[in-house]
C-alpha atoms as a PDB file:
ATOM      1  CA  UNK A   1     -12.623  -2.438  29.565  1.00  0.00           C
ATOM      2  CA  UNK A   2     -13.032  -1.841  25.676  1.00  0.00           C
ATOM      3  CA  UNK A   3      -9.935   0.549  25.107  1.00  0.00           C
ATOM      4  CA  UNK A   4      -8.022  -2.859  27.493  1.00  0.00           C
ATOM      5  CA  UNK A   5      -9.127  -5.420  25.265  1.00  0.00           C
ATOM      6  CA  UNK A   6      -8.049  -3.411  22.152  1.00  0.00           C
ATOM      7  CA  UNK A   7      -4.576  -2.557  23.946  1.00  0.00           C
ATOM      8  CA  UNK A   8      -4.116  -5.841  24.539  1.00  0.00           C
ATOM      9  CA  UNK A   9      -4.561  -6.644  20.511  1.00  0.00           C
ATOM     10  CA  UNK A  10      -1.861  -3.223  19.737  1.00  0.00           C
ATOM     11  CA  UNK A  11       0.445  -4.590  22.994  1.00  0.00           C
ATOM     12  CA  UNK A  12       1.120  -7.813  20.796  1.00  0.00           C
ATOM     13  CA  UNK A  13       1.376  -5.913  17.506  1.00  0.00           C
ATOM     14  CA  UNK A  14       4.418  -4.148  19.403  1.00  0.00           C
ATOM     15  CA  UNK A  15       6.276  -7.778  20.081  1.00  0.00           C
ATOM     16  CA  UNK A  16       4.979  -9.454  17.037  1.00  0.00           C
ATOM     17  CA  UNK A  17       7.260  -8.716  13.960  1.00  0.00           C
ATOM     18  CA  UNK A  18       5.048  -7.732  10.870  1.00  0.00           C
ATOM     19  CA  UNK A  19       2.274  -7.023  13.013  1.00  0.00           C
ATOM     20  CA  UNK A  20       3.185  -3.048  13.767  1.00  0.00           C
ATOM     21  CA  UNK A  21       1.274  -2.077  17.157  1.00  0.00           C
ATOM     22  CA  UNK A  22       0.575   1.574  15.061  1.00  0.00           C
ATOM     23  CA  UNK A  23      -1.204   0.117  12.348  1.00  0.00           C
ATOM     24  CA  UNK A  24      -3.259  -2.046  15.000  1.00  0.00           C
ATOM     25  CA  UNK A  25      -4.559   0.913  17.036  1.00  0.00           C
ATOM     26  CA  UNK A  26      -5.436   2.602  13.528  1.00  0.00           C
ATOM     27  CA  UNK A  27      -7.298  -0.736  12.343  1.00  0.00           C
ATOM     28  CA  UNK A  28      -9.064  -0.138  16.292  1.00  0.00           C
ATOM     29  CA  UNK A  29      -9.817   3.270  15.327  1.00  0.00           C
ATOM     30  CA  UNK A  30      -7.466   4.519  18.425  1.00  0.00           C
ATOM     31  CA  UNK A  31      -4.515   5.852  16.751  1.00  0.00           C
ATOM     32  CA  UNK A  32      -5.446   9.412  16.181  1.00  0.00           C
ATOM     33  CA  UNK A  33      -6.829   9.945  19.545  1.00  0.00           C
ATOM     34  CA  UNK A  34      -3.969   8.183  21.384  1.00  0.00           C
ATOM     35  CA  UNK A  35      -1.165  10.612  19.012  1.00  0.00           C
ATOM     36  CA  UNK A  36      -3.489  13.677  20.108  1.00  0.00           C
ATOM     37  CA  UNK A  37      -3.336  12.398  23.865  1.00  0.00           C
ATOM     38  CA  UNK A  38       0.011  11.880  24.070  1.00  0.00           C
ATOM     39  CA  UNK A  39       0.892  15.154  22.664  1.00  0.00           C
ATOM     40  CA  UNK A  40      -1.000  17.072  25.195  1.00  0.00           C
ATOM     41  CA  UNK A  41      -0.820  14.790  28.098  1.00  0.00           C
ATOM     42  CA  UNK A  42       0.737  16.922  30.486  1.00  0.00           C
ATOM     43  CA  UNK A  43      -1.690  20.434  29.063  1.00  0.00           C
ATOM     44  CA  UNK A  44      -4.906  18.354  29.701  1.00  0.00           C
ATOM     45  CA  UNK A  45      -3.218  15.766  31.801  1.00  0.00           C
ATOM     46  CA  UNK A  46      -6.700  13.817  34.168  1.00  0.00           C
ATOM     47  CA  UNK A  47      -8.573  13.519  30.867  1.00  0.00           C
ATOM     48  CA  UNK A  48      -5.494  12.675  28.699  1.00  0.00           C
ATOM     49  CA  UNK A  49      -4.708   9.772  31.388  1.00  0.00           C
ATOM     50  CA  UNK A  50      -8.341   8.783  31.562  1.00  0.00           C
ATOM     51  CA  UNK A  51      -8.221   7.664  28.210  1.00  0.00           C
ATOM     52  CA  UNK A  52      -4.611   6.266  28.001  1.00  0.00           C
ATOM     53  CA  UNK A  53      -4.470   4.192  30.719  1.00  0.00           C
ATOM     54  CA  UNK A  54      -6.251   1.512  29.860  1.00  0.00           C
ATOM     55  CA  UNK A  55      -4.620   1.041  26.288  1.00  0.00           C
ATOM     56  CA  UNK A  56      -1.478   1.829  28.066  1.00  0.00           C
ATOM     57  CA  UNK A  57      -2.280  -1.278  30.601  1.00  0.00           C
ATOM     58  CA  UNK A  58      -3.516  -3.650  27.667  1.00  0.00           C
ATOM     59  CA  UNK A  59      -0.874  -2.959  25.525  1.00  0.00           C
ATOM     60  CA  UNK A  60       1.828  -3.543  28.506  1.00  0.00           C
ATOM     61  CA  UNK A  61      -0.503  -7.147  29.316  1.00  0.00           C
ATOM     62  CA  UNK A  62      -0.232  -8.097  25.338  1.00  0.00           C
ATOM     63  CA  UNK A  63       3.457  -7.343  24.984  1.00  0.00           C
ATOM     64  CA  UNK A  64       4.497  -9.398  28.099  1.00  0.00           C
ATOM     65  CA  UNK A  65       2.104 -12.410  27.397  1.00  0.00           C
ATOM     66  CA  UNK A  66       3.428 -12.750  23.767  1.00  0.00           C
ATOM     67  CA  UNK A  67       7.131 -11.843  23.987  1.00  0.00           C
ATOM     68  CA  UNK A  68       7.010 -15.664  25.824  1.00  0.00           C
ATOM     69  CA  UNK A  69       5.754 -16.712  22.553  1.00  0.00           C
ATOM     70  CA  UNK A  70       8.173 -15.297  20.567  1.00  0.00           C
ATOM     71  CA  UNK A  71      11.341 -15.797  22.646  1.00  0.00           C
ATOM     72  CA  UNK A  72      10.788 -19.368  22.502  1.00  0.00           C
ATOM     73  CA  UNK A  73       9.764 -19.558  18.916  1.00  0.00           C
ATOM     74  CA  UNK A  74      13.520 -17.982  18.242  1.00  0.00           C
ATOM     75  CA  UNK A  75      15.107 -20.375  20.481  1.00  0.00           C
ATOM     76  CA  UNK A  76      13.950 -23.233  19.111  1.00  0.00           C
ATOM     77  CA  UNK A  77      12.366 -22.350  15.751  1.00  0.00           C
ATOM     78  CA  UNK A  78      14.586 -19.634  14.479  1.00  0.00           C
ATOM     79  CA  UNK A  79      13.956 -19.917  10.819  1.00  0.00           C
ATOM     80  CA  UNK A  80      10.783 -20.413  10.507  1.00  0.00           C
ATOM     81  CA  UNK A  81       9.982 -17.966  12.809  1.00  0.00           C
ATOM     82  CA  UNK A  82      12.180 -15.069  11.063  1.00  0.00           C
ATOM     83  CA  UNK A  83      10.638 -16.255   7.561  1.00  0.00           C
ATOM     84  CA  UNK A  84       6.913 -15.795   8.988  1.00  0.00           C
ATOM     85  CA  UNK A  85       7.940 -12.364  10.553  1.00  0.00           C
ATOM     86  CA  UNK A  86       9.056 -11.768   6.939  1.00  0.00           C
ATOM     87  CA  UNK A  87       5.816 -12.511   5.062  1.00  0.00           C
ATOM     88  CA  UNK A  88       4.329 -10.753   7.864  1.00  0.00           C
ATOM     89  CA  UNK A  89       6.586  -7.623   6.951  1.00  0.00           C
ATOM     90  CA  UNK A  90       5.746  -7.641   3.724  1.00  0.00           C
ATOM     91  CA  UNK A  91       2.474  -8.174   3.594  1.00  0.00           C
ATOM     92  CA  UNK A  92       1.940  -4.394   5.711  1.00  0.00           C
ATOM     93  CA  UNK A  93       3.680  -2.744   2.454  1.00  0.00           C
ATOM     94  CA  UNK A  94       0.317  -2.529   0.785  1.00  0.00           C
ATOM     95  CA  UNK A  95      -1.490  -0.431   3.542  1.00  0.00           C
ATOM     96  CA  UNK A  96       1.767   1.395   4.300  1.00  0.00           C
ATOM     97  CA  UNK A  97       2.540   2.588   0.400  1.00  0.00           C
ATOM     98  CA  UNK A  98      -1.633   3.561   0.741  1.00  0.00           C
ATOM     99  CA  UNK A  99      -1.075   5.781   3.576  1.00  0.00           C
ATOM    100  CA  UNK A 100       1.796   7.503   1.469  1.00  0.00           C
ATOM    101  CA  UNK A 101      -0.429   8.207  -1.190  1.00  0.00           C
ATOM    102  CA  UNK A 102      -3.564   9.739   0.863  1.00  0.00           C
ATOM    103  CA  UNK A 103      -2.519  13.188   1.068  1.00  0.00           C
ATOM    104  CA  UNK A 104      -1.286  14.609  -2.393  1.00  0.00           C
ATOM    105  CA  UNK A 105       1.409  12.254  -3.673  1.00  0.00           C
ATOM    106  CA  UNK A 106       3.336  13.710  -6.672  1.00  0.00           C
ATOM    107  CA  UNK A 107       6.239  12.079  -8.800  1.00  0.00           C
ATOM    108  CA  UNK A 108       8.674  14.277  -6.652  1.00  0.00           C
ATOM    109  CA  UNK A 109       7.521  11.812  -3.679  1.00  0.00           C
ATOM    110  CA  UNK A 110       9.315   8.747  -5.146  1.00  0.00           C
ATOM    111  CA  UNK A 111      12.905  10.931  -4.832  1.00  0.00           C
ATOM    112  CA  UNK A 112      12.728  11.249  -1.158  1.00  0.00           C
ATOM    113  CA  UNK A 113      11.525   7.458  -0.709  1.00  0.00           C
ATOM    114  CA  UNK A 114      14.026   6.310  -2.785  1.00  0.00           C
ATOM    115  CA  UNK A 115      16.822   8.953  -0.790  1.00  0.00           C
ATOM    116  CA  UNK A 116      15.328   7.864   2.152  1.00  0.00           C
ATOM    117  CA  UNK A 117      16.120   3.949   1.507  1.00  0.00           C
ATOM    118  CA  UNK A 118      19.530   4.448   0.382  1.00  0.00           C
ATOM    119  CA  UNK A 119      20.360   6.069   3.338  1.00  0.00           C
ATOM    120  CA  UNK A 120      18.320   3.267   5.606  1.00  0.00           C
ATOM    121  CA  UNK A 121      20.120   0.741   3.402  1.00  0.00           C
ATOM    122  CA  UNK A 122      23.636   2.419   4.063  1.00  0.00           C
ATOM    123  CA  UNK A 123      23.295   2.834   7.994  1.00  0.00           C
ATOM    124  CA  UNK A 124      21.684  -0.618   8.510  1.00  0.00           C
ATOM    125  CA  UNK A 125      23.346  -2.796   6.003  1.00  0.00           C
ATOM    126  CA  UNK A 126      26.047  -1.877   3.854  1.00  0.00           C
ATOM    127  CA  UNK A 127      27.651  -0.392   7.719  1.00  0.00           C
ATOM    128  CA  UNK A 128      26.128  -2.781   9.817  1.00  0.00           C
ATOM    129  CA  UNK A 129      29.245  -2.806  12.538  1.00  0.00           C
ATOM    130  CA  UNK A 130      27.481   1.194  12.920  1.00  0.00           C
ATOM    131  CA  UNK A 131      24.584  -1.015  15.335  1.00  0.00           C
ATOM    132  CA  UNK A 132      26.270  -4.040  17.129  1.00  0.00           C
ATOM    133  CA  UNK A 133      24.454  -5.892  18.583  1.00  0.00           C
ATOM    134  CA  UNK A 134      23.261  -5.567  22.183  1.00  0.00           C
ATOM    135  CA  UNK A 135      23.148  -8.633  24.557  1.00  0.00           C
ATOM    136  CA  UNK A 136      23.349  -6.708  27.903  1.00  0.00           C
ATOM    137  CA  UNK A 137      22.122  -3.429  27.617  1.00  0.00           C
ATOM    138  CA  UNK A 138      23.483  -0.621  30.114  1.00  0.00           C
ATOM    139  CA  UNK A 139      20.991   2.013  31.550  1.00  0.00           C
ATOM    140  CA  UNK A 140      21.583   4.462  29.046  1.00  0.00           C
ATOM    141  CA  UNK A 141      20.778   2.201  26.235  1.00  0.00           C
ATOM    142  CA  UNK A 142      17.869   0.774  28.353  1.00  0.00           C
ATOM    143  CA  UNK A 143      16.453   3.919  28.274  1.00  0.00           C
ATOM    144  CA  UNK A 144      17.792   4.297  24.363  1.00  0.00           C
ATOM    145  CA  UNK A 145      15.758   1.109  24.009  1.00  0.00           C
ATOM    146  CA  UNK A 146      12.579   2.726  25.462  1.00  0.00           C
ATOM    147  CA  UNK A 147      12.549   5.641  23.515  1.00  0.00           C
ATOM    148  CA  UNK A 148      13.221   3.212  20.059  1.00  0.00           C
ATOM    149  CA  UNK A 149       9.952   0.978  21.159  1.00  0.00           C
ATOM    150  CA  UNK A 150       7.759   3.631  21.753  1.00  0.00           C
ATOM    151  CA  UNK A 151       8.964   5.536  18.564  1.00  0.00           C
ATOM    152  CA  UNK A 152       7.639   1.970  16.259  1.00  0.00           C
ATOM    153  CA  UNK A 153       4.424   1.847  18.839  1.00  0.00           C
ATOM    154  CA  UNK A 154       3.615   6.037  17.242  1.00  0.00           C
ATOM    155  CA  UNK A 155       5.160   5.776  13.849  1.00  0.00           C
ATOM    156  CA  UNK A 156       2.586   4.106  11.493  1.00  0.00           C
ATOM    157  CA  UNK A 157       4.079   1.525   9.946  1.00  0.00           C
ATOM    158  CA  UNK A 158       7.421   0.925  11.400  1.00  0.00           C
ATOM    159  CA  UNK A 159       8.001  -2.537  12.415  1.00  0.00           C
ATOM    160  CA  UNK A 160       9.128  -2.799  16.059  1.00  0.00           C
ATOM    161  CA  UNK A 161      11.223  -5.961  15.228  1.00  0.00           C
ATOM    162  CA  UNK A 162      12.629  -4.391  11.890  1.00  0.00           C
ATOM    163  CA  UNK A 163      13.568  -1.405  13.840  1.00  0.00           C
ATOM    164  CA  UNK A 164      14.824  -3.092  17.020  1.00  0.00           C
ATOM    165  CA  UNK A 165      16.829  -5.715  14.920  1.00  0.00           C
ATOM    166  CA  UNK A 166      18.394  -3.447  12.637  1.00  0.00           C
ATOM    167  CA  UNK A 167      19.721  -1.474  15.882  1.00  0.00           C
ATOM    168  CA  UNK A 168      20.872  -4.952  17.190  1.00  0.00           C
ATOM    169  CA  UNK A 169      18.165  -4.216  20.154  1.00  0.00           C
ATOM    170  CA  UNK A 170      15.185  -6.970  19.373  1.00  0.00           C
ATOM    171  CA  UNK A 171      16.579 -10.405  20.814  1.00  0.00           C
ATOM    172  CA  UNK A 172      18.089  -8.350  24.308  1.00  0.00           C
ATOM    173  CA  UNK A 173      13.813  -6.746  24.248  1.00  0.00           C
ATOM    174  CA  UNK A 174      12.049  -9.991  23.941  1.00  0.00           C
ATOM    175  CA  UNK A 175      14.359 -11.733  26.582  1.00  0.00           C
ATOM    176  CA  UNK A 176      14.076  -8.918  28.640  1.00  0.00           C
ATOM    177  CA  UNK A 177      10.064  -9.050  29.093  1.00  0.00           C
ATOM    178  CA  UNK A 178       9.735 -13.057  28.853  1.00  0.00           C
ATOM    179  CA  UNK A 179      12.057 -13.187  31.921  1.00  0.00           C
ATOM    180  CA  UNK A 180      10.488  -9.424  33.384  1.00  0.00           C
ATOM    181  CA  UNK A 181      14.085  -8.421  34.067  1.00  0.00           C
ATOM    182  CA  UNK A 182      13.661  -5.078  35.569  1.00  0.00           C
ATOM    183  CA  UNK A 183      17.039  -4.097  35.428  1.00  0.00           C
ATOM    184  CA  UNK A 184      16.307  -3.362  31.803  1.00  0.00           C
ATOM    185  CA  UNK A 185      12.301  -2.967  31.684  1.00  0.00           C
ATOM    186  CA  UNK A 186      12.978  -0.184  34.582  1.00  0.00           C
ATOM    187  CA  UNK A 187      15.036   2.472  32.551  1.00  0.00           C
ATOM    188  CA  UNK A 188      13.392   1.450  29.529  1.00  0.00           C
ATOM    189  CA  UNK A 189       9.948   2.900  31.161  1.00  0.00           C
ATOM    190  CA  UNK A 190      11.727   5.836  31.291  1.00  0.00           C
ATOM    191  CA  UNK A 191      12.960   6.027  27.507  1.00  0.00           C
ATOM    192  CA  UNK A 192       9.154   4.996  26.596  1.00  0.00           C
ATOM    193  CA  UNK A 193       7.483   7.877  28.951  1.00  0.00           C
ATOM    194  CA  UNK A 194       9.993  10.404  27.599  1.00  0.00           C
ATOM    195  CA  UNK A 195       9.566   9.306  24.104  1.00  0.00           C
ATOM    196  CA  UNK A 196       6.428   8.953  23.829  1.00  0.00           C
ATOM    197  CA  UNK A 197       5.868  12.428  24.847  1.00  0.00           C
ATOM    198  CA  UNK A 198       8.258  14.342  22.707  1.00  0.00           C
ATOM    199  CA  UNK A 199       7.795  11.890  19.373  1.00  0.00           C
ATOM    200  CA  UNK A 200       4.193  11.841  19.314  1.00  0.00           C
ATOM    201  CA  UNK A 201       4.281  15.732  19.352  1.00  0.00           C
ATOM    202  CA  UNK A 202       7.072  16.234  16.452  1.00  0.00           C
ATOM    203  CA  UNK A 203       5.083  13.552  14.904  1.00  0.00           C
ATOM    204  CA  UNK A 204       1.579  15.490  15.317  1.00  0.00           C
ATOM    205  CA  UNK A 205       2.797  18.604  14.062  1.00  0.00           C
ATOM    206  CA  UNK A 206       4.595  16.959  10.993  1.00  0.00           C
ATOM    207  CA  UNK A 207       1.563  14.719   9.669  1.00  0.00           C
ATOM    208  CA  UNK A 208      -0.065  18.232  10.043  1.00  0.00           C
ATOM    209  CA  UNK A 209       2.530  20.264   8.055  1.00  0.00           C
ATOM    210  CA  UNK A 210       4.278  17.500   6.076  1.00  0.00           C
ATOM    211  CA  UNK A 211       2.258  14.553   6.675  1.00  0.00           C
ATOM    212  CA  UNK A 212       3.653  13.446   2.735  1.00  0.00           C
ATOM    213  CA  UNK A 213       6.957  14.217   2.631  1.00  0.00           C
ATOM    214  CA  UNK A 214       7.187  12.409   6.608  1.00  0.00           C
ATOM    215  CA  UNK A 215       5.143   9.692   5.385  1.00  0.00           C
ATOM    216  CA  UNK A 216       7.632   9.191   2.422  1.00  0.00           C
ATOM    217  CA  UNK A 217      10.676   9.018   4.700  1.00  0.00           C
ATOM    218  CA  UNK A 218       9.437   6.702   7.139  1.00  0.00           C
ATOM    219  CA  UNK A 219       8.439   4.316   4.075  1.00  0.00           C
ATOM    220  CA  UNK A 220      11.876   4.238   2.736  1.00  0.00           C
ATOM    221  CA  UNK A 221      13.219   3.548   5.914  1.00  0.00           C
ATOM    222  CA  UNK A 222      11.127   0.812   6.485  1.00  0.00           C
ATOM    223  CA  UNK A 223      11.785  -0.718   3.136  1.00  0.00           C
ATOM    224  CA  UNK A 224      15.466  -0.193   3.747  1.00  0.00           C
ATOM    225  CA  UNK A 225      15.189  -2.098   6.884  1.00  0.00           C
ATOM    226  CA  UNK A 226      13.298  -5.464   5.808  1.00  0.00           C
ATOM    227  CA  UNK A 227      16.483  -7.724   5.228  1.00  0.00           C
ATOM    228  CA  UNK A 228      17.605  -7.263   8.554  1.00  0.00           C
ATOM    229  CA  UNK A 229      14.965  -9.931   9.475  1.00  0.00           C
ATOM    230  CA  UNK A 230      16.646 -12.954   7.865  1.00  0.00           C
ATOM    231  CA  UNK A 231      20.525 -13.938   8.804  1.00  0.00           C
ATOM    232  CA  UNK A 232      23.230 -15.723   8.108  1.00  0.00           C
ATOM    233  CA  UNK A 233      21.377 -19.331  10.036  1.00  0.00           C
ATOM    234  CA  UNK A 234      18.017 -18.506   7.286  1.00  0.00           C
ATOM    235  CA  UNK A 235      18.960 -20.445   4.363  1.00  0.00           C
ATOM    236  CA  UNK A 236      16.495 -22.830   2.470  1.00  0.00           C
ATOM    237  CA  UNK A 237      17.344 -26.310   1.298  1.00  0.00           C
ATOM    238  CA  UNK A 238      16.083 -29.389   1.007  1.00  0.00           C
ATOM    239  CA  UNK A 239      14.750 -30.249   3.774  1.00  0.00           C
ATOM    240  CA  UNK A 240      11.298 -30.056   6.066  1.00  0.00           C
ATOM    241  CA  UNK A 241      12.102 -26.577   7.948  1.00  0.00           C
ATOM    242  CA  UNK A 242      12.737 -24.962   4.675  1.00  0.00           C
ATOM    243  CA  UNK A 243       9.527 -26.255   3.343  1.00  0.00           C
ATOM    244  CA  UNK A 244       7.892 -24.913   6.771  1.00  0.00           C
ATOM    245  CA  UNK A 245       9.569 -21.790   6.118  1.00  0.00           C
ATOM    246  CA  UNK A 246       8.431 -21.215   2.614  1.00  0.00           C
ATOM    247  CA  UNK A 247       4.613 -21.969   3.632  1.00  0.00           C
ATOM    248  CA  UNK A 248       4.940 -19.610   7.109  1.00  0.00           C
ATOM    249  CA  UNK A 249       6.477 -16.837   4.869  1.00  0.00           C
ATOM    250  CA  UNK A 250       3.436 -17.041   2.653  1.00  0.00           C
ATOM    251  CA  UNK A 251       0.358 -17.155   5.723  1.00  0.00           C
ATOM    252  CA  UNK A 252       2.408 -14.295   7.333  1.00  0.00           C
ATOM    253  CA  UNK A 253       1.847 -12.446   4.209  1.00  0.00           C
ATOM    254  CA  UNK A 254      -1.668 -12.961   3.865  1.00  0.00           C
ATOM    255  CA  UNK A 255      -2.016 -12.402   7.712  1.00  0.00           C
ATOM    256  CA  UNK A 256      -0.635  -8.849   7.839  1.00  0.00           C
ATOM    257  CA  UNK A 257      -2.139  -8.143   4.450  1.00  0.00           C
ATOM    258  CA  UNK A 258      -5.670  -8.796   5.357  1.00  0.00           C
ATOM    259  CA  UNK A 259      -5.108  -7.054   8.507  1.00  0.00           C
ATOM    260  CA  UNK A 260      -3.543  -4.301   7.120  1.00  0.00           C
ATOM    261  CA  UNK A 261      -6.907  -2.828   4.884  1.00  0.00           C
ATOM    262  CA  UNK A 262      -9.451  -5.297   7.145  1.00  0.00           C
ATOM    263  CA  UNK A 263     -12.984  -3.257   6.813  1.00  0.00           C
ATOM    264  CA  UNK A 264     -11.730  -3.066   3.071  1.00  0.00           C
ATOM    265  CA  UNK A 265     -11.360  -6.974   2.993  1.00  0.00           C
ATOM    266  CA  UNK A 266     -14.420  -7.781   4.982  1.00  0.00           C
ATOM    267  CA  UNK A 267     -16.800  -5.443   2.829  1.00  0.00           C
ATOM    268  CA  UNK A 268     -15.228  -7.399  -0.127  1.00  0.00           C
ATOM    269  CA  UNK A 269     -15.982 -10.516   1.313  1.00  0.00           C
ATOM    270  CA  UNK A 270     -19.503  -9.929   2.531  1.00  0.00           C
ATOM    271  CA  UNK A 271     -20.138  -8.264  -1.133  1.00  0.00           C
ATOM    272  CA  UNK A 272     -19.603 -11.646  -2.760  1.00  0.00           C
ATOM    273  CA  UNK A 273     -20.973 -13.467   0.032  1.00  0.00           C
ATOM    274  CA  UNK A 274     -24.366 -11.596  -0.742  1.00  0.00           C
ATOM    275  CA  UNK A 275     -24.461 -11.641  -4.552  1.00  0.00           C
ATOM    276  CA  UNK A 276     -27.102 -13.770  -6.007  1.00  0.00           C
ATOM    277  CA  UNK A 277     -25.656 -17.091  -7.519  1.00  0.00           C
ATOM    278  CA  UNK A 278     -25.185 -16.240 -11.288  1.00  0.00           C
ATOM    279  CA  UNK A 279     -25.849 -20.014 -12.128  1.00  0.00           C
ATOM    280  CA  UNK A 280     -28.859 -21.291 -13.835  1.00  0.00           C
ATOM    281  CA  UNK A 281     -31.337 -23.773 -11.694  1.00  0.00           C
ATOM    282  CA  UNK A 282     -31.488 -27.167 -12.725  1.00  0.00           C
ATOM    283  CA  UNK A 283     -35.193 -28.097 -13.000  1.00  0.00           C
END
């Protein structure tokens, strides 16, 4: 019942722009033993599926609940919406650039994040007719889809929306679980299964061989990726959305970046919550 409720929390990381479901299960504590699990799920399968299920099943609960949330939020509320999901974004770069750093980060480092984001930036904006986008998805890019969610749900760090959006895939996902339209969701089980097998291996024996230089090319790709989140219908002006927008861009910031290093941020706060108070008594 544990390993449910904290699926439940990752599930709506993997809807919720900003909020990556990979960076939730490693804020849990589950993310190591979920990659591990998934790698050798089929060489130790009853006690691999022990574990996963119950993540699996609270993650599938928190995506469905919340992708209601969200579809109507960009019906109705587009703006604002996309300008929270961008403070949310951007508040995750802290924790994200940390993890880069962790394991013997040298100057060399900055070439292939840098290489890495000009390439992102090239594919997913300066060629942006390379991803149309997808309104009615046939089964092999159902499946295609599957494989791309699961890939942002094992990837630390990558944004499920950024990703999804950039490859013109998001809006077609969230309409596809707020109206549980199998015709989509049944292939796309497929893609995830698949995926999720072969990704989290590749990605288990690169964090173990390269876990740098990886690290380094999934953060420029992610940084390529963040202004696919606003469009052409997110511009400011005078005018009360825009001031909504301004204020939901700057809580979604502080959201994901407390999140993002939380025991950090609560030792912090509980330090100064116990110091003594450093002002003299009035007598």
């Amino acid at each position: 019942m544990h390993n449910y409720l904290k699926g439940i929390v990752a599930g709506i990381g993997g809807v919720s722009p900003g909020l990556s479901g990979s960076v939730l299960l490693i804020l849990l504590g589950l993310y190591h033993q979920t990659l591990e699990a998934l790698g050798t799920l089929l060489t130790r399968f009853k006690q691999n599926i022990r574990f996963l299920l119950p993540i699996l099943l609270g993650m599938g609960t928190g995506v469905l609940l919340f992708s209601k949330v969200i579809d109507f939020c960009l019906a109705n509320h587009e703006m604002p919406t996309r300008f929270c999901f961008l403070g949310l974004i951007l508040g995750t770069i802290p924790l994200f650039y940390k993890e880069v750093r962790k394991n013997g980060f040298s100057r060399r480092y900055w070439l292939v994040i840098l290489g890495s984001a000009a390439l992102g930036f090239w594919m997913f904006n300066a060629h942006p007719t390379l991803f149309p986008l997808v309104t009615h998805p046939n089964l092999p890019q159902s499946i295609f889809l599957g494989v791309a969610v699961v890939a942002t749900a094992i990837v630390p760090g990558l944004d499920p929306a950024v990703v999804l959006s950039t490859l013109g895939y998001y809006e077609c996902y969230v309409r596809s679980l707020a109206n549980f339209d199998i015709s989509v969701l049944a292939p796309m089980v497929i893609g995830v299964a698949a995926g999720g097998i072969g990704i989290s291996a590749l990605m288990t024996a690169l964090f173990r061989r390269f876990y740098t230089a990886t690290f380094s090319v999934v953060f420029g790709l992610f940084l390529s990726m963040i202004p696919n989140m606003l469009n052409e219908r997110c511009v400011l002006g005078p005018n009360p959305e825009s001031v909504l927008s301004v204020i939901l861009i700057f809580l979604g910031f502080g959201l994901s970046f407390y999140l993002g290093d939380f025991h950090a941020h609560n030792a912090r706060i509980r330090a100064r919550l116990s110091k003594p108070s450093t002002h003299p008594k009035k007598e």
